[in-house]
PDB file of N, CA and C in Angstrom:
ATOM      1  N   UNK A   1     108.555  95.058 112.145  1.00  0.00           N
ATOM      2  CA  UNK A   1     109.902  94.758 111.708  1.00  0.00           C
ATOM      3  C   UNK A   1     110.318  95.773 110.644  1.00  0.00           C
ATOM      4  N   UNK A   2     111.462  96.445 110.921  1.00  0.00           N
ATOM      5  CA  UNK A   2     111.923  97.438 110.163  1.00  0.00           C
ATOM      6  C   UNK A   2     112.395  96.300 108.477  1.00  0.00           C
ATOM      7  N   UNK A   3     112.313  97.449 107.554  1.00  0.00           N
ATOM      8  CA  UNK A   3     112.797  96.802 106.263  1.00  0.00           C
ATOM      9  C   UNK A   3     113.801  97.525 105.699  1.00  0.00           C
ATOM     10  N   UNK A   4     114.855  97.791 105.046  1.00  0.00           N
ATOM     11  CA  UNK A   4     115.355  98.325 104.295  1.00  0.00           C
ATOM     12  C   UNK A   4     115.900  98.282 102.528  1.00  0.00           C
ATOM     13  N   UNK A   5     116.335  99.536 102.353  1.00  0.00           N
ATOM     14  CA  UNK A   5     117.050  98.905 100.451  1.00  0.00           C
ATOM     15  C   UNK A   5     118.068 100.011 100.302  1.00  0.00           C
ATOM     16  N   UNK A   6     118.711  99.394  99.500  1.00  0.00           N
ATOM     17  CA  UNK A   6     120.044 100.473  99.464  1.00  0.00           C
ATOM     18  C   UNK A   6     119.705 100.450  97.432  1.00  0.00           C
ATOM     19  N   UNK A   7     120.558 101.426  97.078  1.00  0.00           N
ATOM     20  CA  UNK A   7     120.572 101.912  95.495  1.00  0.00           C
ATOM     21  C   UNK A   7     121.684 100.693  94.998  1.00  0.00           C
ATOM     22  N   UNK A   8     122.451 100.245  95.796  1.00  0.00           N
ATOM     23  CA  UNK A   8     123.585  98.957  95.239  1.00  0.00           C
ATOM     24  C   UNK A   8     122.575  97.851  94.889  1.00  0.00           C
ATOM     25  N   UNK A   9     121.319  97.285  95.777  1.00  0.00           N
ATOM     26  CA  UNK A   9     120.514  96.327  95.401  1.00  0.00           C
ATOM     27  C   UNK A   9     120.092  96.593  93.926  1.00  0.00           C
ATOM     28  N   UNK A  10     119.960  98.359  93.738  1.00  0.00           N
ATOM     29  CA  UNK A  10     119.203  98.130  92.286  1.00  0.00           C
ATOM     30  C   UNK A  10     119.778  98.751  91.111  1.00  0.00           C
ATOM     31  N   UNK A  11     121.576  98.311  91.307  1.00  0.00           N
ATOM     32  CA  UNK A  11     122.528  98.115  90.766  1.00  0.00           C
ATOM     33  C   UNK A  11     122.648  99.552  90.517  1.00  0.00           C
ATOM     34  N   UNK A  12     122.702 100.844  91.226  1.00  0.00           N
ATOM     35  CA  UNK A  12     123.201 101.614  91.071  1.00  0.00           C
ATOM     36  C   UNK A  12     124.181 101.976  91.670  1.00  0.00           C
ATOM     37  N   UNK A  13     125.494 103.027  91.152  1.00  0.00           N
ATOM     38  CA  UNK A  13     126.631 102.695  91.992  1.00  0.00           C
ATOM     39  C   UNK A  13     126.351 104.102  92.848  1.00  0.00           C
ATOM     40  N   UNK A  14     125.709 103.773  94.356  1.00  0.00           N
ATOM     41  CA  UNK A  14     125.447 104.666  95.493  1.00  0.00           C
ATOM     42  C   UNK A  14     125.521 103.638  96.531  1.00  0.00           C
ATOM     43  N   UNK A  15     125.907 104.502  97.560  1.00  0.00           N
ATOM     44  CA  UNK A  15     125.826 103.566  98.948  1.00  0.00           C
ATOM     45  C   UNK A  15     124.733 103.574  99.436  1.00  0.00           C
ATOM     46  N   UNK A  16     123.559 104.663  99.603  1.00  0.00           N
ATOM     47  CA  UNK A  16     122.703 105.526  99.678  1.00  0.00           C
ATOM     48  C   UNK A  16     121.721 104.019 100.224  1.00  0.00           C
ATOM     49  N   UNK A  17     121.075 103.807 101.162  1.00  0.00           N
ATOM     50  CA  UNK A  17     120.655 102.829 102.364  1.00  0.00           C
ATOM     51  C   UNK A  17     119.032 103.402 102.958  1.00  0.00           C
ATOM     52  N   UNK A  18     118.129 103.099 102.912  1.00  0.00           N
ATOM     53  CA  UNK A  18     116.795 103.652 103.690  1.00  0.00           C
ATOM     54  C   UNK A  18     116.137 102.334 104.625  1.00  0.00           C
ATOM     55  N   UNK A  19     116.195 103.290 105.397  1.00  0.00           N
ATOM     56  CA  UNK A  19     115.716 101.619 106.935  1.00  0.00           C
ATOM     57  C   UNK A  19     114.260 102.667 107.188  1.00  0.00           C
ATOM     58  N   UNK A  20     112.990 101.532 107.044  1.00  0.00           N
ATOM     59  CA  UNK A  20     111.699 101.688 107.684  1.00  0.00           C
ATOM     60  C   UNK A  20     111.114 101.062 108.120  1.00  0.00           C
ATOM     61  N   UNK A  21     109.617 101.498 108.630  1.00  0.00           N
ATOM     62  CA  UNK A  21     108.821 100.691 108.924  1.00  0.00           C
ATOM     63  C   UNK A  21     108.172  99.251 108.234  1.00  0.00           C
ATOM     64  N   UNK A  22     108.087  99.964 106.736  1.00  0.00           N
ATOM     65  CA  UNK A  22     107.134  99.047 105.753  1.00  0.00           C
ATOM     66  C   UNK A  22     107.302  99.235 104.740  1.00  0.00           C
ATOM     67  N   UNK A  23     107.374  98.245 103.333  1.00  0.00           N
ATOM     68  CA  UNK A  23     107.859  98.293 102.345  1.00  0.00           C
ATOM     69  C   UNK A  23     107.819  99.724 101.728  1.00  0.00           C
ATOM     70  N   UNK A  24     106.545 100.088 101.611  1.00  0.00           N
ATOM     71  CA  UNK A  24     105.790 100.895 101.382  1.00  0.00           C
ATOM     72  C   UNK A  24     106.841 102.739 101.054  1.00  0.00           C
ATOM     73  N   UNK A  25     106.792 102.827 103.172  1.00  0.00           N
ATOM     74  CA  UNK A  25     107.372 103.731 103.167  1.00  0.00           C
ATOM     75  C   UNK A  25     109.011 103.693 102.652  1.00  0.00           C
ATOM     76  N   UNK A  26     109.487 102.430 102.545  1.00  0.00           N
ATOM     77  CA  UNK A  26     110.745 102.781 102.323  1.00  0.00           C
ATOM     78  C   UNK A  26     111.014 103.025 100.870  1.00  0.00           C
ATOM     79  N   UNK A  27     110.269 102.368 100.007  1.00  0.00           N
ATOM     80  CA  UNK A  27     110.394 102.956  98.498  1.00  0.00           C
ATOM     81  C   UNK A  27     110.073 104.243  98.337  1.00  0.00           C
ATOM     82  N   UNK A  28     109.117 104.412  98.942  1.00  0.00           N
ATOM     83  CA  UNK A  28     108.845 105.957  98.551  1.00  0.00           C
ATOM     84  C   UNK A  28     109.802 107.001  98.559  1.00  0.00           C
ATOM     85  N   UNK A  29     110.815 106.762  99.403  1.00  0.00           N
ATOM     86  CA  UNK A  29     111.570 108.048 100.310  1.00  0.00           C
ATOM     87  C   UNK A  29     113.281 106.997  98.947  1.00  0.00           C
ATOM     88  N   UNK A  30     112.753 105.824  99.030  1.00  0.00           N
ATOM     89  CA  UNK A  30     114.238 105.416  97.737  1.00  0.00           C
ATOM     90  C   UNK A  30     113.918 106.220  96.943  1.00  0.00           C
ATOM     91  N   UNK A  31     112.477 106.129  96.089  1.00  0.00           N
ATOM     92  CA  UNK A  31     112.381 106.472  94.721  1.00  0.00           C
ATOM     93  C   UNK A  31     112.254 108.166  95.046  1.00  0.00           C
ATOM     94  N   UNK A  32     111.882 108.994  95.892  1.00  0.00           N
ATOM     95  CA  UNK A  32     112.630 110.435  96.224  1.00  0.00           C
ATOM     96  C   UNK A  32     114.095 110.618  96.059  1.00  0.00           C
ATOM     97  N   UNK A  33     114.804 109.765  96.725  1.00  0.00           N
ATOM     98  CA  UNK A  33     116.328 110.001  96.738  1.00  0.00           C
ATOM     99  C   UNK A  33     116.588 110.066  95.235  1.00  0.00           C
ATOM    100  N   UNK A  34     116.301 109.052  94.648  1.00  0.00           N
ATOM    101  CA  UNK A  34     116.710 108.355  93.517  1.00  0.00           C
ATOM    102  C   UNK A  34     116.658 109.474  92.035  1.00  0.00           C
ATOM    103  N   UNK A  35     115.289 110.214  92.316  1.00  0.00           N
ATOM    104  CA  UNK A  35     114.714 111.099  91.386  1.00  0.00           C
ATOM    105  C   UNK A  35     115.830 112.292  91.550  1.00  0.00           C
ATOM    106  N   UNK A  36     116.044 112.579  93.164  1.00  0.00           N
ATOM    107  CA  UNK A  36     116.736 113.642  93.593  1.00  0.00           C
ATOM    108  C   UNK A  36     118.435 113.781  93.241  1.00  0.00           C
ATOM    109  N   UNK A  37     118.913 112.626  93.413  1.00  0.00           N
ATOM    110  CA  UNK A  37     120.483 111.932  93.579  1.00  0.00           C
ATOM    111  C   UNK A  37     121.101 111.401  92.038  1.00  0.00           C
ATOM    112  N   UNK A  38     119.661 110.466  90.962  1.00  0.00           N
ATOM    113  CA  UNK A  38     120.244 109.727  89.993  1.00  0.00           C
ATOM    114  C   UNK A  38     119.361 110.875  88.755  1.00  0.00           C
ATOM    115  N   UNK A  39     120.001 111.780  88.506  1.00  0.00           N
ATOM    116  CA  UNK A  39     119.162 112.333  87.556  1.00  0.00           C
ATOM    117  C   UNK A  39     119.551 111.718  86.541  1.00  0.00           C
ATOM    118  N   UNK A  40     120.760 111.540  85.786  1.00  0.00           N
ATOM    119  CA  UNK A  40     121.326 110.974  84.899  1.00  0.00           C
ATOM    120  C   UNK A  40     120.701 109.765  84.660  1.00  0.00           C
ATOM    121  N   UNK A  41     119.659 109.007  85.663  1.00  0.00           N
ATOM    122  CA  UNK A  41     118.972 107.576  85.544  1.00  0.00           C
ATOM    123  C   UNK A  41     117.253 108.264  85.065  1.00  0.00           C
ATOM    124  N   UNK A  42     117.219 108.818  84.833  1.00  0.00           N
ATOM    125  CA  UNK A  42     115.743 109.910  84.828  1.00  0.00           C
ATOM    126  C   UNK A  42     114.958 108.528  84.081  1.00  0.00           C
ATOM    127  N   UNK A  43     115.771 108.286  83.275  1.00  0.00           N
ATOM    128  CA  UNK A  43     114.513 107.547  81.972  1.00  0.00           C
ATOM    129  C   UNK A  43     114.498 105.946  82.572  1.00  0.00           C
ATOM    130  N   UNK A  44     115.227 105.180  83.548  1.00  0.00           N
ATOM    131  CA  UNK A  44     115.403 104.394  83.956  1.00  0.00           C
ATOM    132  C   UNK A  44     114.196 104.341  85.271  1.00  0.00           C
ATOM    133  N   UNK A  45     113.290 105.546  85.321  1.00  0.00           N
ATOM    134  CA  UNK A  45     112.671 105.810  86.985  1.00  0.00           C
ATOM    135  C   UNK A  45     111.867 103.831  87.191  1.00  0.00           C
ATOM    136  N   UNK A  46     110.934 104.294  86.298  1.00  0.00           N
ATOM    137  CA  UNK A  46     110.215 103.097  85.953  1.00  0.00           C
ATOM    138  C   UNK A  46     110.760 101.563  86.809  1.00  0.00           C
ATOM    139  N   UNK A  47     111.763 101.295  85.550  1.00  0.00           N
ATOM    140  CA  UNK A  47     112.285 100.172  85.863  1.00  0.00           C
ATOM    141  C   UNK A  47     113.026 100.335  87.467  1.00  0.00           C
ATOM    142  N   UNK A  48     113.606 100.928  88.000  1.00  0.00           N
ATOM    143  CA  UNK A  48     114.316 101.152  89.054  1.00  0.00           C
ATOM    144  C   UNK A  48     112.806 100.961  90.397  1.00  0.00           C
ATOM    145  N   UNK A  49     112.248 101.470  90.305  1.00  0.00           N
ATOM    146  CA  UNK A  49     110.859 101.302  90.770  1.00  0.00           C
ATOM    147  C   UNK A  49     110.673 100.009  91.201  1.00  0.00           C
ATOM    148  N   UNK A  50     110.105  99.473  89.859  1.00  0.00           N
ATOM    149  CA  UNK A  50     109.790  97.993  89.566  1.00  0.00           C
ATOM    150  C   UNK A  50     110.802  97.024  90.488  1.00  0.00           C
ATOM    151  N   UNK A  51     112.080  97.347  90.360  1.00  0.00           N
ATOM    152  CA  UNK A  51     113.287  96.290  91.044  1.00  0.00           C
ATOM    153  C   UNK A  51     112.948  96.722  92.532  1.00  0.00           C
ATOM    154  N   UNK A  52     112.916  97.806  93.033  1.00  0.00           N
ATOM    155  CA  UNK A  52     112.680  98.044  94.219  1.00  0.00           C
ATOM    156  C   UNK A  52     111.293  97.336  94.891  1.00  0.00           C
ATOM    157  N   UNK A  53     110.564  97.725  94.459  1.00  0.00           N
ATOM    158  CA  UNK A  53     109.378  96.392  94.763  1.00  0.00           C
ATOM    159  C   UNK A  53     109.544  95.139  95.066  1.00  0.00           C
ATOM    160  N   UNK A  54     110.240  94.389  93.567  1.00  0.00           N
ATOM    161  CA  UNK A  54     110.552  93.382  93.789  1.00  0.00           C
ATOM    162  C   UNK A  54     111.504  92.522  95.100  1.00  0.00           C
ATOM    163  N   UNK A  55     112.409  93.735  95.146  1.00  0.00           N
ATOM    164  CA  UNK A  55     113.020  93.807  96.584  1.00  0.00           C
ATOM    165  C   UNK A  55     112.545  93.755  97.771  1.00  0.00           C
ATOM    166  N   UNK A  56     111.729  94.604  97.763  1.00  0.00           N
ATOM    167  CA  UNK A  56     111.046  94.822  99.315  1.00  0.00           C
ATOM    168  C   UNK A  56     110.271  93.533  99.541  1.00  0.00           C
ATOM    169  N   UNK A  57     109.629  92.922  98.187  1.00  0.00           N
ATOM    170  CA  UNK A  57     108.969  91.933  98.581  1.00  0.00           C
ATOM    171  C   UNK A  57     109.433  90.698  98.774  1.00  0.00           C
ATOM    172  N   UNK A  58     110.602  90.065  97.981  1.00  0.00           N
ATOM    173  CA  UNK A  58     111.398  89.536  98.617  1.00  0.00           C
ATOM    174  C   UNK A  58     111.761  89.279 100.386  1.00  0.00           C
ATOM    175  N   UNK A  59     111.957  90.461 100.522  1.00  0.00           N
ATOM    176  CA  UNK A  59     112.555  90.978 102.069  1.00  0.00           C
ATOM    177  C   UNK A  59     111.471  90.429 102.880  1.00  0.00           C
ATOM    178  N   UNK A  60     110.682  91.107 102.649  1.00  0.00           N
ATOM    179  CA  UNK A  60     108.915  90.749 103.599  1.00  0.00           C
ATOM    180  C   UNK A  60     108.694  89.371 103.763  1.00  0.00           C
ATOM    181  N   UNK A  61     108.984  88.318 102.505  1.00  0.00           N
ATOM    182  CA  UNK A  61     108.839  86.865 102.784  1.00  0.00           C
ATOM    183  C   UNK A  61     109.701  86.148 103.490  1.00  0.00           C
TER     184      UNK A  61
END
């Protein structure tokens, strides 16, 4: 079952959307965008991280 997360879930204002296989891969390729797209969020990586997790795992249950 595909999963996804968009940057609006983790209250950033992007439309910016990643559909995958597994939690896993889809944070990885968020928190790429995110590093790449939200520089201005640089010191926020952490926490933005953390919410994304929390997300995916959500999703999975």
């Amino acid at each position: 079952m595909d999963t996804s997360i968009g940057c609006k879930e983790l209250g950033l204002s992007c439309d910016f959307v990643i559909v995958g296989e597994t939690g896993e891969n889809v944070i990885e390729a968020l928190m790429r965008h995110v590093k790449e797209e939200h520089t201005d969020d640089w010191f926020e990586i952490e926490e933005i991280y953390q919410v994304a997790c929390t997300v995916a795992r959500t999703k999975a249950a």
